[in-house]
Structures are given as structure tokens and as C-alpha cells.
PDB file of N, CA and C in Angstrom:
ATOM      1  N   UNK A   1     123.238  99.870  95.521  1.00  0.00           N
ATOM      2  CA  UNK A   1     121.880  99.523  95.911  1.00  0.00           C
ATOM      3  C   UNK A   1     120.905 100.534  95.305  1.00  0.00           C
ATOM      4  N   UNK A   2     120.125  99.986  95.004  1.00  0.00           N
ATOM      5  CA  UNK A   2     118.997 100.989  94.519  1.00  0.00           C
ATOM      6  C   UNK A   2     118.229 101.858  95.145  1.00  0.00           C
ATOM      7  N   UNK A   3     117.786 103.220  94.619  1.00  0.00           N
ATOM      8  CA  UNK A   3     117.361 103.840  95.670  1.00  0.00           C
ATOM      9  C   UNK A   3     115.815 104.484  95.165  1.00  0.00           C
ATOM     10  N   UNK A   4     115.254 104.612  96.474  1.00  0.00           N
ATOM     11  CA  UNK A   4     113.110 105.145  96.278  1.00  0.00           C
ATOM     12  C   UNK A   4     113.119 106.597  96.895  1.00  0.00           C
ATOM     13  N   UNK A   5     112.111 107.130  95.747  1.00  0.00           N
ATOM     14  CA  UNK A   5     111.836 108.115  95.885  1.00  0.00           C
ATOM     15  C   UNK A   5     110.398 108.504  96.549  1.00  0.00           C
ATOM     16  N   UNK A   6     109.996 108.619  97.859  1.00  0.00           N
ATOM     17  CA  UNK A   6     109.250 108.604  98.687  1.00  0.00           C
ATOM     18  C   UNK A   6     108.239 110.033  98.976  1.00  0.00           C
ATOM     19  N   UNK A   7     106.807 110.216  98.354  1.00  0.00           N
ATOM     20  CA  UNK A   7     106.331 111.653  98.157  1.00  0.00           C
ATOM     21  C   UNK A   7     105.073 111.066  98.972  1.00  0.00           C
ATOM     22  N   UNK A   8     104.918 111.784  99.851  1.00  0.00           N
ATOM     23  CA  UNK A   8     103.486 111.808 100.749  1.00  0.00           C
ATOM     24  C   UNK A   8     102.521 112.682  99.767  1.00  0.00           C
ATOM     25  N   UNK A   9     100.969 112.275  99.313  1.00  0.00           N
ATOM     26  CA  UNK A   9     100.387 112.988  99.089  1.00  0.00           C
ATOM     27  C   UNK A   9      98.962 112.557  99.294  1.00  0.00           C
ATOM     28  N   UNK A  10      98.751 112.065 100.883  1.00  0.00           N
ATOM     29  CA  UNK A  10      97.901 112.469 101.326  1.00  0.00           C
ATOM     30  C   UNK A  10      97.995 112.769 102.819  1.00  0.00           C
ATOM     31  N   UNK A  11      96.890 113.064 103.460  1.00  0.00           N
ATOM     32  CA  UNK A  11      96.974 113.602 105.171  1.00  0.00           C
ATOM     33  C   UNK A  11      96.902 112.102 105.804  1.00  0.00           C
ATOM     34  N   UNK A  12      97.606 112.294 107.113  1.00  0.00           N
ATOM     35  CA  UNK A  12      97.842 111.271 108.144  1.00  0.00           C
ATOM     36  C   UNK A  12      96.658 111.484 109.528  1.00  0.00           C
ATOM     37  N   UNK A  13      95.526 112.579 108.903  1.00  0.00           N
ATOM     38  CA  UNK A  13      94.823 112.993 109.913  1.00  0.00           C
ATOM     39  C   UNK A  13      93.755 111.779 109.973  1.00  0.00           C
ATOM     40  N   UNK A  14      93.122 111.172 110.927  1.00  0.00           N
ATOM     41  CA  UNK A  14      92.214 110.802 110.873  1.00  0.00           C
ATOM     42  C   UNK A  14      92.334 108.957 110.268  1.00  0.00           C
ATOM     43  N   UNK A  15      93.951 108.684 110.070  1.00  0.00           N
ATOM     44  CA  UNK A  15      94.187 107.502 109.885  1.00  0.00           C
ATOM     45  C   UNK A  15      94.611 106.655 111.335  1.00  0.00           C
ATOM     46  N   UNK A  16      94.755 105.717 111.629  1.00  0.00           N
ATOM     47  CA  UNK A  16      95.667 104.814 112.384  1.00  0.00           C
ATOM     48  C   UNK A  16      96.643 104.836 112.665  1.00  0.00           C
ATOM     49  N   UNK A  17      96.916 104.617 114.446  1.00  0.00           N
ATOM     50  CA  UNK A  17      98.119 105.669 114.726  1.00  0.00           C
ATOM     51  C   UNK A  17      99.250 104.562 114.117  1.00  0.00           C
ATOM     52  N   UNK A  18      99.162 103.617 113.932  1.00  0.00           N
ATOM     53  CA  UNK A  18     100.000 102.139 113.403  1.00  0.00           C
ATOM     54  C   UNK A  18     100.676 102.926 111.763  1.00  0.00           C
ATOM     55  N   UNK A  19      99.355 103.776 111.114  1.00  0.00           N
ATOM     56  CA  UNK A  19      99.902 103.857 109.418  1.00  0.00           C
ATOM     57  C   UNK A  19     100.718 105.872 109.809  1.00  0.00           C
ATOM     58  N   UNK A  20     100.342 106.261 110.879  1.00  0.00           N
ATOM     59  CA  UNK A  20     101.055 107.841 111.463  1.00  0.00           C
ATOM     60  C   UNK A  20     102.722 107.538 111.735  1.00  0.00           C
ATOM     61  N   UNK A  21     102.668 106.155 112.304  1.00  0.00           N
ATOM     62  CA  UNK A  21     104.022 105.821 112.729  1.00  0.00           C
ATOM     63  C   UNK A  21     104.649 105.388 111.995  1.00  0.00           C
ATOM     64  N   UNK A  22     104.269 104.543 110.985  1.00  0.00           N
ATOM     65  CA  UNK A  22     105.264 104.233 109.903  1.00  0.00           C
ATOM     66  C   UNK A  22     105.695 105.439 108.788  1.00  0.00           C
ATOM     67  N   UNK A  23     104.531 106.571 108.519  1.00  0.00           N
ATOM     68  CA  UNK A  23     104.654 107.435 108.149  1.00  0.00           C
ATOM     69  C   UNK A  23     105.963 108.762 108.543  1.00  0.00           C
ATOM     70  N   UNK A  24     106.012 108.265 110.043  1.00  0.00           N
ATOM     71  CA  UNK A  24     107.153 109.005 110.781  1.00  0.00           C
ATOM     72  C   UNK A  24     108.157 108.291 110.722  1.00  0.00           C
ATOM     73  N   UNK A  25     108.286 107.172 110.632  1.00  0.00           N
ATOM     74  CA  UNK A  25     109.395 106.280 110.390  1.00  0.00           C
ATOM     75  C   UNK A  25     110.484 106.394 109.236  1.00  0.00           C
ATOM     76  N   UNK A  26     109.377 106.683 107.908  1.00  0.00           N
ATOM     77  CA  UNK A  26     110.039 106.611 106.667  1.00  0.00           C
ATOM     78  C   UNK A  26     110.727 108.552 106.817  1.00  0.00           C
ATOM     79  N   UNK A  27     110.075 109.383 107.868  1.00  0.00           N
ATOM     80  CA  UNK A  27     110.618 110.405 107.536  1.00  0.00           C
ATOM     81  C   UNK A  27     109.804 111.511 107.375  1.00  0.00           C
ATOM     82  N   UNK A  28     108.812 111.214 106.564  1.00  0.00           N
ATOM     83  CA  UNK A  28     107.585 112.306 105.849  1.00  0.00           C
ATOM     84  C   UNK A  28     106.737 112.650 107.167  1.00  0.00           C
ATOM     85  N   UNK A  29     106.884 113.953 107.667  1.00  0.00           N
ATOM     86  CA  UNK A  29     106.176 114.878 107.965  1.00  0.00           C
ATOM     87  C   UNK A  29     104.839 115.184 107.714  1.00  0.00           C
ATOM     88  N   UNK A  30     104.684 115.432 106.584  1.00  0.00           N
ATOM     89  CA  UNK A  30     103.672 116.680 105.987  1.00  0.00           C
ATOM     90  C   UNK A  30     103.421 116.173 104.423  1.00  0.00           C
ATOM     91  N   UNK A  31     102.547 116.901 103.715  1.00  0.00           N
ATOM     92  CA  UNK A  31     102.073 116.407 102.766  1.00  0.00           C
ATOM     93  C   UNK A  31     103.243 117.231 101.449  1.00  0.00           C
ATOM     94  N   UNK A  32     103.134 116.588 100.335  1.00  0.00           N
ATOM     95  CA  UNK A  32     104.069 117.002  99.499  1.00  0.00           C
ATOM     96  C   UNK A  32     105.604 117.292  99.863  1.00  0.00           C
ATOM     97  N   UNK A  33     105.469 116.597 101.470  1.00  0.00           N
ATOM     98  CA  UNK A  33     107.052 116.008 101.162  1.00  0.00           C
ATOM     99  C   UNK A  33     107.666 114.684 100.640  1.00  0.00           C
ATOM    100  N   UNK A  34     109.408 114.868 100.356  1.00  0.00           N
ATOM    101  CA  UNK A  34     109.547 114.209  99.574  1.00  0.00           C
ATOM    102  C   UNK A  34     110.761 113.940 100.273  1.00  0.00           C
ATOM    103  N   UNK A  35     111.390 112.391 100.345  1.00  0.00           N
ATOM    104  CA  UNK A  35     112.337 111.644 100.847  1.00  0.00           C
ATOM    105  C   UNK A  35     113.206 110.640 100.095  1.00  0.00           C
ATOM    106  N   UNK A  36     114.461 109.761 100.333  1.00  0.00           N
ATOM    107  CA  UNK A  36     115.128 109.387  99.284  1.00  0.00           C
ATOM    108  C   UNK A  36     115.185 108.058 100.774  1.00  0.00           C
ATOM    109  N   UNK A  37     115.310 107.049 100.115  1.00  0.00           N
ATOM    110  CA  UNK A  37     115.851 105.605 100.644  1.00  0.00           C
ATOM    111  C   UNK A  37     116.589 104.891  99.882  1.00  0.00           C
ATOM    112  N   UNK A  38     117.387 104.454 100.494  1.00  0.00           N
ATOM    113  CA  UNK A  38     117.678 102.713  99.932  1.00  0.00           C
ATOM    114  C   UNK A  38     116.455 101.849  99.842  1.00  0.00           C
ATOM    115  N   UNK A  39     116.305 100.854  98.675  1.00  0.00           N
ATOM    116  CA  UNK A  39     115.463 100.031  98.358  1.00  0.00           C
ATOM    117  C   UNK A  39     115.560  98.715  99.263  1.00  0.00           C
ATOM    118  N   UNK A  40     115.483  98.794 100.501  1.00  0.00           N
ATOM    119  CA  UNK A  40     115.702  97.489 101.172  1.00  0.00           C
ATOM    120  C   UNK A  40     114.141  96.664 101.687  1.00  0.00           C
ATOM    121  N   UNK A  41     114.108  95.531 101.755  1.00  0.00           N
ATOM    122  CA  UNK A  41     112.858  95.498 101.933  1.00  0.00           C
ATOM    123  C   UNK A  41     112.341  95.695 103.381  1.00  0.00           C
ATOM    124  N   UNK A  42     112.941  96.179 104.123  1.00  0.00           N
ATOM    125  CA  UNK A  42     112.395  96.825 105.572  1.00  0.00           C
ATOM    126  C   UNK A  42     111.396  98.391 105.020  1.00  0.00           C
ATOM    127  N   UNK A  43     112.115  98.546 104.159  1.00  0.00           N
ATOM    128  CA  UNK A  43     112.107 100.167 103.394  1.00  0.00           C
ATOM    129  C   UNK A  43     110.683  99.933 102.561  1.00  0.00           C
ATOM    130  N   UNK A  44     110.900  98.751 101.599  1.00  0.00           N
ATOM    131  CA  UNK A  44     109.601  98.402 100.582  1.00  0.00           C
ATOM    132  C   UNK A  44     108.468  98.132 101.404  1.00  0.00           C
ATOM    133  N   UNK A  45     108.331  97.323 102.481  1.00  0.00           N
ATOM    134  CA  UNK A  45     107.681  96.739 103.556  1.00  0.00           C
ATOM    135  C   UNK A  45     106.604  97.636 104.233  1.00  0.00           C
ATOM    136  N   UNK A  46     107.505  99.027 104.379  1.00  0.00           N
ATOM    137  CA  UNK A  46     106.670  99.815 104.977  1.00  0.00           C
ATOM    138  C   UNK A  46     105.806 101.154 104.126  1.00  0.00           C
ATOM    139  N   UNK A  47     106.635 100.905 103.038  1.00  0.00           N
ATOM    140  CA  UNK A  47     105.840 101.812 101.747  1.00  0.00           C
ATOM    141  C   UNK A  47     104.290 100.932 101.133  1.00  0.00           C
ATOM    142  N   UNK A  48     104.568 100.009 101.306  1.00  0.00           N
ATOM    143  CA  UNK A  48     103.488  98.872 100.975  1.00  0.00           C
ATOM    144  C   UNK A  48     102.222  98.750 101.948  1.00  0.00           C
ATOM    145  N   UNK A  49     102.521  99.393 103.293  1.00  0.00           N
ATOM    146  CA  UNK A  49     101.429  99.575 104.409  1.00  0.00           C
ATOM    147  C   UNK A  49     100.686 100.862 103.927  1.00  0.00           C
ATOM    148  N   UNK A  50     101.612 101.492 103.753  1.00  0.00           N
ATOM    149  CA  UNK A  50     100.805 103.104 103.464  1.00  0.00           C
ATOM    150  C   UNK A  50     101.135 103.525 102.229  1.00  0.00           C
ATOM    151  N   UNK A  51     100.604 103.046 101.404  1.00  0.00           N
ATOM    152  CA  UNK A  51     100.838 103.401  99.535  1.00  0.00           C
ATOM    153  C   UNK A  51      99.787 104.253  99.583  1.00  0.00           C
ATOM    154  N   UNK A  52      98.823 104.068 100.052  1.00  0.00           N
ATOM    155  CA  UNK A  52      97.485 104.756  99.726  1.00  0.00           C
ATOM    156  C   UNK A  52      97.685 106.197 100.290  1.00  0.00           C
ATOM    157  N   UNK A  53      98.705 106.437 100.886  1.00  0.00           N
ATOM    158  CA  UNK A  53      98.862 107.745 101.448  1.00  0.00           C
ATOM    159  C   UNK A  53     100.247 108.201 100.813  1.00  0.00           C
ATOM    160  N   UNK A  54     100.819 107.596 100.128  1.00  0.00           N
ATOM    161  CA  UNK A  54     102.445 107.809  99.130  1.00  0.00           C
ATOM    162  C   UNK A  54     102.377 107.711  98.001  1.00  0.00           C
ATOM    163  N   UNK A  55     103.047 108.146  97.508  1.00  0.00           N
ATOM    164  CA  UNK A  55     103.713 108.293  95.589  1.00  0.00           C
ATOM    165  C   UNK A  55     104.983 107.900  95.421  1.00  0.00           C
ATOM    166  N   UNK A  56     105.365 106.578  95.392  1.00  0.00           N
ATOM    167  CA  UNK A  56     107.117 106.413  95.280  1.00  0.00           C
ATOM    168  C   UNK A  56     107.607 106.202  93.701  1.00  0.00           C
ATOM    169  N   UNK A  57     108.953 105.730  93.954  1.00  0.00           N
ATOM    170  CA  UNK A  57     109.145 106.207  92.292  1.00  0.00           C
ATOM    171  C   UNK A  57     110.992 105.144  92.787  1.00  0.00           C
ATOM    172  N   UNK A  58     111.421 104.353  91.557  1.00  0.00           N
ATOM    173  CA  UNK A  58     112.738 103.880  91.965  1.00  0.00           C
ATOM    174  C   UNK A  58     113.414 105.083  91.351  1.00  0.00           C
ATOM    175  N   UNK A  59     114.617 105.589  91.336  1.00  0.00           N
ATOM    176  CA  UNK A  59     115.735 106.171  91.433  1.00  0.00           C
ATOM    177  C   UNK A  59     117.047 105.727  90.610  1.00  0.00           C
TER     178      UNK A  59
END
């Protein structure tokens, strides 16, 4: 299976607690962290809510 490379690079301050939680979901903490997934579309689904706050990359 293919796998995403998941980089927060912006703040979760001052957004929607709906785009904070998916943000905690995928894992990412903090800004300029960086996470690994499987490409599933539960996984794509929720990178697609909050792109504007991520940098992904396939693997």
C-alpha cells in the first residue's frame, strides 16, 4: 500500500475545533512536524479538510 508523508506547516490556533481534531487525529501536534500514513482514503479524506494547514508528499 502506498504510503503519505504528512508535514504541518501552519498553526491550529485560532482555527475550528472540527479542523484541531482532525489535525490530532492524523497525529501532528505542532508545527513542522512530520508523520508517515498509509494512503487510505479515510487517511486522504482528512488531509483534504486541512491541506491549507499541511504539506503532504506520496512515499
Amino acid at each position: 500500500m502506498k504510503r503519505i508523508k504528512i508535514e504541518q506547516v501552519k498553526s491550529k490556533i485560532g482555527r475550528p475545533e472540527r479542523q484541531k481534531r482532525t489535525l490530532q487525529a492524523l497525529g501532528l501536534r505542532g508545527i513542522r512536524q512530520v508523520v508517515e500514513h498509509d494512503a487510505t482514503p479515510q487517511i486522504l479524506g482528512m488531509v483534504r479538510k486541512v491541506s491549507h494547514l499541511v504539506k503532504y508528499e506520496e512515499i
